[in-house]
PDB file of N, CA and C in Angstrom:
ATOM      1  N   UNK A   1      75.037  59.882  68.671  1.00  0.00           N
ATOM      2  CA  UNK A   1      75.836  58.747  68.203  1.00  0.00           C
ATOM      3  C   UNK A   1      74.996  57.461  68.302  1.00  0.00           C
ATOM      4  N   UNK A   2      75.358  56.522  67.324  1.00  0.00           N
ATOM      5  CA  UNK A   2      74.090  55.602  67.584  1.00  0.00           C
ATOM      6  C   UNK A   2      74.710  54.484  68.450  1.00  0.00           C
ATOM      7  N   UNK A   3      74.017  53.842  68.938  1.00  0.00           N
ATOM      8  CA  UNK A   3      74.531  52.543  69.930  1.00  0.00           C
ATOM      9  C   UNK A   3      75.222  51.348  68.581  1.00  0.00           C
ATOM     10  N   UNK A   4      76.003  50.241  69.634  1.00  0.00           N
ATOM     11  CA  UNK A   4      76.132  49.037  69.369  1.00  0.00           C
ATOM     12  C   UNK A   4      75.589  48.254  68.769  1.00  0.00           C
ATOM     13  N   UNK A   5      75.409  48.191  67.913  1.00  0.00           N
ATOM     14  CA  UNK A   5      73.870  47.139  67.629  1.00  0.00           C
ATOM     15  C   UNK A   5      74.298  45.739  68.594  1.00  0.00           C
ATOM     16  N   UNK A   6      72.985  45.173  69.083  1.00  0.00           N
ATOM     17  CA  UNK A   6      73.016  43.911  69.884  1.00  0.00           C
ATOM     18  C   UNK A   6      73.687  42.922  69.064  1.00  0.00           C
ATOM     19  N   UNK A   7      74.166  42.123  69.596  1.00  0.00           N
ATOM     20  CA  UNK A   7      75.255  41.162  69.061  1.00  0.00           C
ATOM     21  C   UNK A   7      76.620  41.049  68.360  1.00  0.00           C
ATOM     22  N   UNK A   8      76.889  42.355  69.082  1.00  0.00           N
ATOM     23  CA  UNK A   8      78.462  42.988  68.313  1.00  0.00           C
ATOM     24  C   UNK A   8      79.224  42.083  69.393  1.00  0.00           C
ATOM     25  N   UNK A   9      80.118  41.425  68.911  1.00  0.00           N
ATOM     26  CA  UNK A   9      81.361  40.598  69.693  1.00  0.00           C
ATOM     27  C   UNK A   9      82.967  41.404  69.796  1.00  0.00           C
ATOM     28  N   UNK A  10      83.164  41.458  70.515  1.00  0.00           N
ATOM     29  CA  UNK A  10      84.442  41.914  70.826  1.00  0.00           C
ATOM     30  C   UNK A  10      85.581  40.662  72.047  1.00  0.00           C
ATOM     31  N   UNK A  11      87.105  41.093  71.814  1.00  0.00           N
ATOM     32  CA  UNK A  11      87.601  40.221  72.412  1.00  0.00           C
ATOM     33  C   UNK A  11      88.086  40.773  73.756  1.00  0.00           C
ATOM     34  N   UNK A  12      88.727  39.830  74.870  1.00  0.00           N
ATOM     35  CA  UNK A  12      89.636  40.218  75.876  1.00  0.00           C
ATOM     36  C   UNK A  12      90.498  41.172  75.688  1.00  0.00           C
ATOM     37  N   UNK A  13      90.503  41.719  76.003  1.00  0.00           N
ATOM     38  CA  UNK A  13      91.607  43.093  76.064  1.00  0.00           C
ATOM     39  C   UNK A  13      91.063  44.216  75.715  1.00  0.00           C
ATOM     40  N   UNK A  14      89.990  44.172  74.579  1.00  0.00           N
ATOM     41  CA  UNK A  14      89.788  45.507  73.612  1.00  0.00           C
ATOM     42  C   UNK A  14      88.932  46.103  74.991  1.00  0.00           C
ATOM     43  N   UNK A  15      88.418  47.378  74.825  1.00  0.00           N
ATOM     44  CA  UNK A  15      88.332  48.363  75.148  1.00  0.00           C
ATOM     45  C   UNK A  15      86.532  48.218  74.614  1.00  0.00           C
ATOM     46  N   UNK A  16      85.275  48.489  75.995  1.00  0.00           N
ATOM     47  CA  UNK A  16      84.205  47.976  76.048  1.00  0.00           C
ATOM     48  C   UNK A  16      83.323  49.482  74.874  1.00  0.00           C
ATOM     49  N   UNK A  17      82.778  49.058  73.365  1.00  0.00           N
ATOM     50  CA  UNK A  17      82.085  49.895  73.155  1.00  0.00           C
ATOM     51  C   UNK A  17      81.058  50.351  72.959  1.00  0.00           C
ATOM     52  N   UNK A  18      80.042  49.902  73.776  1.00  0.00           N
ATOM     53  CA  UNK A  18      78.798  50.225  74.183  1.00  0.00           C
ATOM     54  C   UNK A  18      78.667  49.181  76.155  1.00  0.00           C
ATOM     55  N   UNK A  19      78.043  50.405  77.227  1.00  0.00           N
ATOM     56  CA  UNK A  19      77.834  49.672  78.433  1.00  0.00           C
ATOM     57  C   UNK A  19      76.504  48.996  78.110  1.00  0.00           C
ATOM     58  N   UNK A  20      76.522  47.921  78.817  1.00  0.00           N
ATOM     59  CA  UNK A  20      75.412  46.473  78.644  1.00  0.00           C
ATOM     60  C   UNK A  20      75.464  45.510  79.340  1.00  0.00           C
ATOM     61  N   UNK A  21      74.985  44.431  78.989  1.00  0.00           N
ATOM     62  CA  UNK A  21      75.506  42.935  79.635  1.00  0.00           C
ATOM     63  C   UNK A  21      76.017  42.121  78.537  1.00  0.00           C
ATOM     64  N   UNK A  22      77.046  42.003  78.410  1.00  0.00           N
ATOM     65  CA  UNK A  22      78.004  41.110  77.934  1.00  0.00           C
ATOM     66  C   UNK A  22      77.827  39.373  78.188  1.00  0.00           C
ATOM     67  N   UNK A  23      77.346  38.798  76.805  1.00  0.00           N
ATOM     68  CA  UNK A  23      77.920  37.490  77.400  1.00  0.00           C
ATOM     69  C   UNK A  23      79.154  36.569  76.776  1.00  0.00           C
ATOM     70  N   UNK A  24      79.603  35.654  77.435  1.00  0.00           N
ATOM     71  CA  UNK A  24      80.797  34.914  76.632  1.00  0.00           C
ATOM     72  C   UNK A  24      80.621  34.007  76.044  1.00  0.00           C
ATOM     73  N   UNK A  25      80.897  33.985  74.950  1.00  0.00           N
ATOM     74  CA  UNK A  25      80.977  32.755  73.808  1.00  0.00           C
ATOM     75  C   UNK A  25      81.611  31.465  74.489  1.00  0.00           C
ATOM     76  N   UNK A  26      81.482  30.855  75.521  1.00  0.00           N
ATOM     77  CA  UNK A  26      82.055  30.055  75.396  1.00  0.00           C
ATOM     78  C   UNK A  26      81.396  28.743  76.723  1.00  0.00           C
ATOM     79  N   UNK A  27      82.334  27.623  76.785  1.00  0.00           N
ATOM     80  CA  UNK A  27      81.429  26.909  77.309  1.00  0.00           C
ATOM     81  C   UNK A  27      82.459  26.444  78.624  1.00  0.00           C
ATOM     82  N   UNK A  28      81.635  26.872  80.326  1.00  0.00           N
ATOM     83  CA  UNK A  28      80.004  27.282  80.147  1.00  0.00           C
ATOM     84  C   UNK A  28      80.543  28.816  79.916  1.00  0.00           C
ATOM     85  N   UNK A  29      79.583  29.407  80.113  1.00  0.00           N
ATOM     86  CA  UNK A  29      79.178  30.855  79.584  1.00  0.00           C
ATOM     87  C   UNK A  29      78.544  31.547  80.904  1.00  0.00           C
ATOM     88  N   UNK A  30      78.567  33.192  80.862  1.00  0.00           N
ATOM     89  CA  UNK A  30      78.690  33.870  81.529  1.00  0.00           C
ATOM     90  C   UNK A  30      77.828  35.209  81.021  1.00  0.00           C
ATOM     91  N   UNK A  31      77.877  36.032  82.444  1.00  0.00           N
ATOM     92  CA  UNK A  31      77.272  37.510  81.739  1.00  0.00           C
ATOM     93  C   UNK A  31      77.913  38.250  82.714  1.00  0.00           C
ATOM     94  N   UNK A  32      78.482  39.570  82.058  1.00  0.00           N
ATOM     95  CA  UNK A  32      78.940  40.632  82.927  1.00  0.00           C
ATOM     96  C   UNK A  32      77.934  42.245  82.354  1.00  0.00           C
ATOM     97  N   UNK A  33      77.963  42.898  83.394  1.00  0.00           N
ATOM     98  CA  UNK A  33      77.720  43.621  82.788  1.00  0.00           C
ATOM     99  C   UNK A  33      79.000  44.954  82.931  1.00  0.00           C
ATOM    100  N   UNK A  34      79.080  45.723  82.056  1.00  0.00           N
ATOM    101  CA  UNK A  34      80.265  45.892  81.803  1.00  0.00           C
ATOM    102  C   UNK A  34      80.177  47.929  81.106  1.00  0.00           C
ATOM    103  N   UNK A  35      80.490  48.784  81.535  1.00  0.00           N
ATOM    104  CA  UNK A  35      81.228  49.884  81.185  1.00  0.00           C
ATOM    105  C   UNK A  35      81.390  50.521  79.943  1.00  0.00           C
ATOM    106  N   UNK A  36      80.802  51.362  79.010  1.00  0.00           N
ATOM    107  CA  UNK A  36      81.921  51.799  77.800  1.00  0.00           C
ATOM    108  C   UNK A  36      82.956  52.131  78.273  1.00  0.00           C
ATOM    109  N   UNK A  37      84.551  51.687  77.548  1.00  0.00           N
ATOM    110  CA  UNK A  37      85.472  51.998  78.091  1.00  0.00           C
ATOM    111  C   UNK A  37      86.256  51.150  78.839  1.00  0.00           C
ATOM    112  N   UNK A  38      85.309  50.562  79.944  1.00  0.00           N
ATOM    113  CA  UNK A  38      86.559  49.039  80.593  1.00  0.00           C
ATOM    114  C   UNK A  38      86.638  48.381  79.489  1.00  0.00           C
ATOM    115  N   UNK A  39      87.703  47.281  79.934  1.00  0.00           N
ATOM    116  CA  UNK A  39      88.407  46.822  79.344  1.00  0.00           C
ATOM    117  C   UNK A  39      87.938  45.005  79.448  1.00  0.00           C
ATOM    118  N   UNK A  40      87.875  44.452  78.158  1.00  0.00           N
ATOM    119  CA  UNK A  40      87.067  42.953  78.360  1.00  0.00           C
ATOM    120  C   UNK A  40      87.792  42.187  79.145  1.00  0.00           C
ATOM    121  N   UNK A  41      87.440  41.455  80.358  1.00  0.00           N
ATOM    122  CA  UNK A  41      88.484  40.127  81.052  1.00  0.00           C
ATOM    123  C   UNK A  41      87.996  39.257  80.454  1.00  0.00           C
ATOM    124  N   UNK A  42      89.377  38.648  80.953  1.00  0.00           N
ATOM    125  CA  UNK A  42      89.458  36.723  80.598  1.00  0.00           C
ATOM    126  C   UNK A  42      88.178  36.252  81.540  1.00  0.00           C
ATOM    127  N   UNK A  43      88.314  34.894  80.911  1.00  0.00           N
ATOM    128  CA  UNK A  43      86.629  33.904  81.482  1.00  0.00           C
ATOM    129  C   UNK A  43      86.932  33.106  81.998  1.00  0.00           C
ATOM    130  N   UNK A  44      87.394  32.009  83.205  1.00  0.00           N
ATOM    131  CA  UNK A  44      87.893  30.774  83.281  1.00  0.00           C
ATOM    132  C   UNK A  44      89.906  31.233  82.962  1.00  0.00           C
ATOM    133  N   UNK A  45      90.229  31.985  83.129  1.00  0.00           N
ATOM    134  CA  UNK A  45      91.350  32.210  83.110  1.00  0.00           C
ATOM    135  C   UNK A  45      92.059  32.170  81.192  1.00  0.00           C
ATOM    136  N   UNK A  46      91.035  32.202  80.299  1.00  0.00           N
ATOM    137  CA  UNK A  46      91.521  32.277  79.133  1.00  0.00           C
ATOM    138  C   UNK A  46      90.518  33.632  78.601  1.00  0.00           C
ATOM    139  N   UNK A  47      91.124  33.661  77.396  1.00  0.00           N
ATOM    140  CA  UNK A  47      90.734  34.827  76.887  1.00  0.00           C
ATOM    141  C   UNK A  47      89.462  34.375  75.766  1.00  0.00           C
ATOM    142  N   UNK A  48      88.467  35.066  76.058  1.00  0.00           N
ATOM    143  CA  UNK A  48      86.916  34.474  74.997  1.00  0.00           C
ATOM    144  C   UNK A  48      86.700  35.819  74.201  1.00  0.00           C
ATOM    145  N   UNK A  49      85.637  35.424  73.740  1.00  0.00           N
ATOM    146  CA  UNK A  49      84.863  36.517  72.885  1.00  0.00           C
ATOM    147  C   UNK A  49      82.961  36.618  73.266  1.00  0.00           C
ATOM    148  N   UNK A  50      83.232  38.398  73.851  1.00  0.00           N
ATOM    149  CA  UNK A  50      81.976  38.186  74.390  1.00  0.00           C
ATOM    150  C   UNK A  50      81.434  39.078  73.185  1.00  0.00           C
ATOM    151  N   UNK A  51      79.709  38.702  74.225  1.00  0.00           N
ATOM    152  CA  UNK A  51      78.973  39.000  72.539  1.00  0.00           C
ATOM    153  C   UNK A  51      77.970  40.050  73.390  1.00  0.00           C
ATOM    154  N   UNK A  52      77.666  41.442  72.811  1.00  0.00           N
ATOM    155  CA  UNK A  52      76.200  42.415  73.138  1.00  0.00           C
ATOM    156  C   UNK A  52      75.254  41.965  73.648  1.00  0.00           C
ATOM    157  N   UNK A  53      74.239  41.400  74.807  1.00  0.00           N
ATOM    158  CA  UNK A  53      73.226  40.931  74.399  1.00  0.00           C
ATOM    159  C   UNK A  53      71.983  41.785  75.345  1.00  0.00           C
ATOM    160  N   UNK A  54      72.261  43.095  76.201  1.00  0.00           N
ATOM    161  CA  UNK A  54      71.697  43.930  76.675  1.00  0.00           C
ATOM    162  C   UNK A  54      72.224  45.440  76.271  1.00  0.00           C
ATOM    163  N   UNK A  55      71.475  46.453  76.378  1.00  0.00           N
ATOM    164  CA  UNK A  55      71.654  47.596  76.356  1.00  0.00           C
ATOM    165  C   UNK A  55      71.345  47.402  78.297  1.00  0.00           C
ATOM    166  N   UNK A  56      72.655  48.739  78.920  1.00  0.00           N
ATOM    167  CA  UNK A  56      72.702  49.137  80.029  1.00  0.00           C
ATOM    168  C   UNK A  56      71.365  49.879  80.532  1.00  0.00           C
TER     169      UNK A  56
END
């Protein structure tokens, strides 16, 4: 199966599809690294859109 390509964005809630480091669109900004399968959290207590920017 092929990976994520880097810079795929997904939102809070959805369901993680490729494990990596995740960062958040937003300001300031953040990195998680994160699971296929968990589930995206909120950032600062709101909901962002994080973006691919490592393979696990």
């Amino acid at each position: 199966m092929a990976k994520t390509p880097i810079g795929t964005t997904c939102s809070t809630g959805q369901k993680c599809p490729e494990s990596g480091v995740w960062k958040a669109l937003s300001a300031p900004s953040t990195t998680i690294p994160l699971s296929e399968g968990e589930t995206f959290p909120p950032y600062n207590s709101k909901a962002v859109t994080w973006q691919l920017i490592s393979y696990a």
